[in-house]
N, C-alpha and C. Protein backbone atom coordinates (compact mmCIF):
# COMPACT_ATOMS: atom_id res chain seq x y z
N UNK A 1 161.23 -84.35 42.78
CA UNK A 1 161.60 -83.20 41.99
C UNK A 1 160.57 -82.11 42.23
N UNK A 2 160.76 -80.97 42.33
CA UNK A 2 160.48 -79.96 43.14
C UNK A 2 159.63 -79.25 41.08
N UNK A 3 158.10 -78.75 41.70
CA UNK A 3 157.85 -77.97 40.57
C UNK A 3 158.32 -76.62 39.64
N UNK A 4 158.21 -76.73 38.52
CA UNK A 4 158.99 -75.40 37.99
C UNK A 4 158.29 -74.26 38.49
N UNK A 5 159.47 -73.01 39.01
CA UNK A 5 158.93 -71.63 39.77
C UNK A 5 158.61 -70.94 38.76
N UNK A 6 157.88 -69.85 38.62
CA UNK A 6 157.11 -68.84 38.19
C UNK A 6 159.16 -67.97 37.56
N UNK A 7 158.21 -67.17 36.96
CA UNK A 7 159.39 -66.25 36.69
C UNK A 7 160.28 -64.99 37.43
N UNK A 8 159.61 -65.61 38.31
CA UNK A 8 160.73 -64.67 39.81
C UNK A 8 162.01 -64.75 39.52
N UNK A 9 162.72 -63.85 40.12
CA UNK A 9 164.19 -63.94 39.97
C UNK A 9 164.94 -64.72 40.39
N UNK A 10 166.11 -65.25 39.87
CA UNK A 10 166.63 -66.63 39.91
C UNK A 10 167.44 -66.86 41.10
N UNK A 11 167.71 -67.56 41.86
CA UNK A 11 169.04 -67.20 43.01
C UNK A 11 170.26 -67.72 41.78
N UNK A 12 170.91 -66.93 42.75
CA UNK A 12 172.53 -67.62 42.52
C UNK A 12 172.81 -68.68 42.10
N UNK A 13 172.29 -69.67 42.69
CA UNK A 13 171.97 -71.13 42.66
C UNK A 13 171.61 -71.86 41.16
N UNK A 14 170.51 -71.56 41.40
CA UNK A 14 169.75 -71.20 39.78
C UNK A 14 170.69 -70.78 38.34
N UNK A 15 171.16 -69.58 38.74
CA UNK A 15 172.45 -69.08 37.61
C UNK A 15 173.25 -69.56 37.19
N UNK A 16 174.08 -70.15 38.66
CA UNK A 16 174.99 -71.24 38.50
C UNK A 16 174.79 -72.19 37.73
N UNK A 17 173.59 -72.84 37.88
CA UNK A 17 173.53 -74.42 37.20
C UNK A 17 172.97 -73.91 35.52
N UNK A 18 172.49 -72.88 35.42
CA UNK A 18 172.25 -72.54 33.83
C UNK A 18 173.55 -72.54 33.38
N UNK A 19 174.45 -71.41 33.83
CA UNK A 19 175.66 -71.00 33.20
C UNK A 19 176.45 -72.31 33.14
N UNK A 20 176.52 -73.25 34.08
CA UNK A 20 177.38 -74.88 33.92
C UNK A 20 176.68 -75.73 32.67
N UNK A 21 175.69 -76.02 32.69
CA UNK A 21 174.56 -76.63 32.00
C UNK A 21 174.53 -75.87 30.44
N UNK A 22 174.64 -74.53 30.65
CA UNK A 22 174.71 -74.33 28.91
C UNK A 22 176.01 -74.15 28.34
N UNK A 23 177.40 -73.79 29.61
CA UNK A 23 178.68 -74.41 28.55
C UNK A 23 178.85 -75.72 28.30
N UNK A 24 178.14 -76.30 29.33
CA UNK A 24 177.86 -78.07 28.68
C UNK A 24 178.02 -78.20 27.43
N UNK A 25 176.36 -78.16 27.38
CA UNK A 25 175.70 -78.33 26.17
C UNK A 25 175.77 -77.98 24.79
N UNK A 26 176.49 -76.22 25.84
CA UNK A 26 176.85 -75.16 23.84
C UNK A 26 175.56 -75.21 23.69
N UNK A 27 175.25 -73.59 22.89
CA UNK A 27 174.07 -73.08 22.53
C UNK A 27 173.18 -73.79 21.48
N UNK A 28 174.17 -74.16 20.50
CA UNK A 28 173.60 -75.07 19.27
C UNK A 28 173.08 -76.37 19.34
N UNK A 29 173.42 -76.90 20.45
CA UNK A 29 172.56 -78.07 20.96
C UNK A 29 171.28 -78.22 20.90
N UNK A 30 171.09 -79.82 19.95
CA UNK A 30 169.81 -79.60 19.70
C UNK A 30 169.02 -80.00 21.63
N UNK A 31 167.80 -79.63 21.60
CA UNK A 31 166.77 -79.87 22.33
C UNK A 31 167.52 -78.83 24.19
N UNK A 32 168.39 -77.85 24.01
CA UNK A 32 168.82 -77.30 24.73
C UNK A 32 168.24 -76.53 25.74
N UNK A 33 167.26 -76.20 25.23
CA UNK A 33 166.48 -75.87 27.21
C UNK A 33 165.84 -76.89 27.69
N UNK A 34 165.54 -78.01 27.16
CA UNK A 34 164.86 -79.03 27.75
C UNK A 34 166.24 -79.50 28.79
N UNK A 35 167.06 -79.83 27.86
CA UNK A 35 168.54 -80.78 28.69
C UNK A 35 168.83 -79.51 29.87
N UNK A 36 169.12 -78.14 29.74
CA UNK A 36 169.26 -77.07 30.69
C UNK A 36 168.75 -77.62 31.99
N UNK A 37 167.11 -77.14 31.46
CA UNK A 37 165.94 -77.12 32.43
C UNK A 37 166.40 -79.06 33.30
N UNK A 38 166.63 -79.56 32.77
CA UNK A 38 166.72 -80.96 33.29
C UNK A 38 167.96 -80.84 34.19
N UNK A 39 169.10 -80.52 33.29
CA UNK A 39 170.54 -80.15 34.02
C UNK A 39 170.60 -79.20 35.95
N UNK A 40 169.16 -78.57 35.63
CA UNK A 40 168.56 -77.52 36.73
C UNK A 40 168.01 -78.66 37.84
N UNK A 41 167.34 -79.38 37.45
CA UNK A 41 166.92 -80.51 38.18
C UNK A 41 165.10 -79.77 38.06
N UNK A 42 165.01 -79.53 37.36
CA UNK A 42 163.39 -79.14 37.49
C UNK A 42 162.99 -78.10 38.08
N UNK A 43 163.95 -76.89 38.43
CA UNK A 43 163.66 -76.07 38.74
C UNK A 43 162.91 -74.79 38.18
N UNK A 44 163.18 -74.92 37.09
CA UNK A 44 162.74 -74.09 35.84
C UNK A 44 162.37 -74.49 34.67
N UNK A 45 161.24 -74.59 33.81
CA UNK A 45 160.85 -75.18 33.25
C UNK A 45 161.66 -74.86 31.48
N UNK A 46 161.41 -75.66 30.92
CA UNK A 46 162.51 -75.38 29.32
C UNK A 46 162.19 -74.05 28.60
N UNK A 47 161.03 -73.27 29.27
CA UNK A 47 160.47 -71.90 28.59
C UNK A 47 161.02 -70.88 29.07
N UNK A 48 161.19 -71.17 30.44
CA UNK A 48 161.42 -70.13 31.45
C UNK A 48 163.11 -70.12 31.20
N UNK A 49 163.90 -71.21 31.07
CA UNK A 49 165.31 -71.54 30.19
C UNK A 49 165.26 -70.22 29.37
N UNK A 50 164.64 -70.67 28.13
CA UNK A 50 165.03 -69.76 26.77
C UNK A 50 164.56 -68.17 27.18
N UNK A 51 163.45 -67.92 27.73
CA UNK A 51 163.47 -66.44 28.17
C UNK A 51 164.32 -66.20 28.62
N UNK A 52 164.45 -67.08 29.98
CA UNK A 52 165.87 -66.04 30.89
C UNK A 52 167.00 -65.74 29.78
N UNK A 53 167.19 -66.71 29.05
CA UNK A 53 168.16 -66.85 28.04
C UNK A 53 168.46 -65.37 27.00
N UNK A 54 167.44 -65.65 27.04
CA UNK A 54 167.15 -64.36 25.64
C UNK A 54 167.21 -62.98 26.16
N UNK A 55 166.49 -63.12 27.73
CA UNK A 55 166.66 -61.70 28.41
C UNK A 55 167.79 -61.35 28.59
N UNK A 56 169.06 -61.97 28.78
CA UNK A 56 170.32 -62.04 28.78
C UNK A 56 170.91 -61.49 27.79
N UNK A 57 170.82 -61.98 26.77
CA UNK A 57 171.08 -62.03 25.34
C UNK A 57 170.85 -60.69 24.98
N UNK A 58 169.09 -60.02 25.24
CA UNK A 58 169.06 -58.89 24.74
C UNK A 58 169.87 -57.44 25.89
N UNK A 59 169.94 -58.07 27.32
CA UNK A 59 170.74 -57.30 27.90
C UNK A 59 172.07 -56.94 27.32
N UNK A 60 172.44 -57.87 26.97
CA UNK A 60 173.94 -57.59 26.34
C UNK A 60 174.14 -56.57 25.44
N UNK A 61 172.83 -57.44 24.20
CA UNK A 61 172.96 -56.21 23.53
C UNK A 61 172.88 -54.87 23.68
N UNK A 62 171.72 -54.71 24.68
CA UNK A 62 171.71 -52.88 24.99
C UNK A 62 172.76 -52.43 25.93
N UNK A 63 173.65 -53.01 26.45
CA UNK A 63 175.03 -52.70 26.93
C UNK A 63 175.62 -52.10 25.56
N UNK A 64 176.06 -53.00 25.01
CA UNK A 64 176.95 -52.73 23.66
C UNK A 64 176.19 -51.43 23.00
N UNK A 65 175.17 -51.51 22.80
CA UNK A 65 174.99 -50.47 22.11
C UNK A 65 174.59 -49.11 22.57
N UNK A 66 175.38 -49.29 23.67
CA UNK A 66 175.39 -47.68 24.78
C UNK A 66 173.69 -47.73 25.28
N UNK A 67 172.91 -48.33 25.74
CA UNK A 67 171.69 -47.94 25.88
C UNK A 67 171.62 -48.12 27.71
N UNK A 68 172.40 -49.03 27.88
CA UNK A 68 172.70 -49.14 29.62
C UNK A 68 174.27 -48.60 29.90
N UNK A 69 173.65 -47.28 30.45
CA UNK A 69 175.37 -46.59 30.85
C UNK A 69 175.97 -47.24 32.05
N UNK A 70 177.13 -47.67 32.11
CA UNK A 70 178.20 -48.36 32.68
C UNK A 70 178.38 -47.97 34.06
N UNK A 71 177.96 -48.79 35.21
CA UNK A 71 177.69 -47.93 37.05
C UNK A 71 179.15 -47.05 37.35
N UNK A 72 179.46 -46.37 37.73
CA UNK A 72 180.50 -45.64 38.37
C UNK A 72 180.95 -46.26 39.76
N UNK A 73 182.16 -47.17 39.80
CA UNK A 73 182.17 -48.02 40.85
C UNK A 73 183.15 -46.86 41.71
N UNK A 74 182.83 -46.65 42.95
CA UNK A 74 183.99 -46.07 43.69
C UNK A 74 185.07 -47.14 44.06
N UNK A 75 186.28 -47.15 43.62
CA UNK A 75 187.19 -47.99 43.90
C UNK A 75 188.41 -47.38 44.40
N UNK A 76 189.07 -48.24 44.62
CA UNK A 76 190.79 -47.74 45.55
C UNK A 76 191.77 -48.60 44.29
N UNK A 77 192.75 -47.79 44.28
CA UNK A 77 193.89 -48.55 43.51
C UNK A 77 194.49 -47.87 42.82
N UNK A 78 194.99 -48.38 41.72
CA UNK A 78 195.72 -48.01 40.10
C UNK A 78 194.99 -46.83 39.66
N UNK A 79 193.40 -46.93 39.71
CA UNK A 79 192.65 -46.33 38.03
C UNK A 79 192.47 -45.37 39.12
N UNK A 80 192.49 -45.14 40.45
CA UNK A 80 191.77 -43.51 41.41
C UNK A 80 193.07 -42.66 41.38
């Protein structure tokens, strides 16, 4: 088992197995970044879990509350 990384940014990889691992588990689960971080295979340690977690969490919120304005995608279709 490979040591937990620093708080660098996560690959894909990484994302993946959080986002599988915490609809697992469901948020209310007790001892839930430990089982995560385990579910990860040791890639990230159960701290580095709940931050990323929370950084998420508070991203959302400053979406919702207009504080991150929405990218302007150039697209083809229906909405151009």
């Amino acid at each position: 088992m490979s040591s937990p990384s620093s708080d660098s940014e996560w690959s894909k990889k990484e994302n993946k197995m959080f986002e599988e691992a915490l609809a697992y588990y469901g948020v209310g689960a007790p001892n839930l970044w430990e089982k995560v971080a385990s579910a990860m295979g040791g890639t990230k340690s159960a701290e580095e879990v709940r931050r990323h977690f929370q950084f998420l969490v508070d991203d959302v919120k400053n979406i919702e509350h207009g504080r991150i304005p929405f990218p302007k995608y150039k697209t083809q279709g229906f909405w151009t």
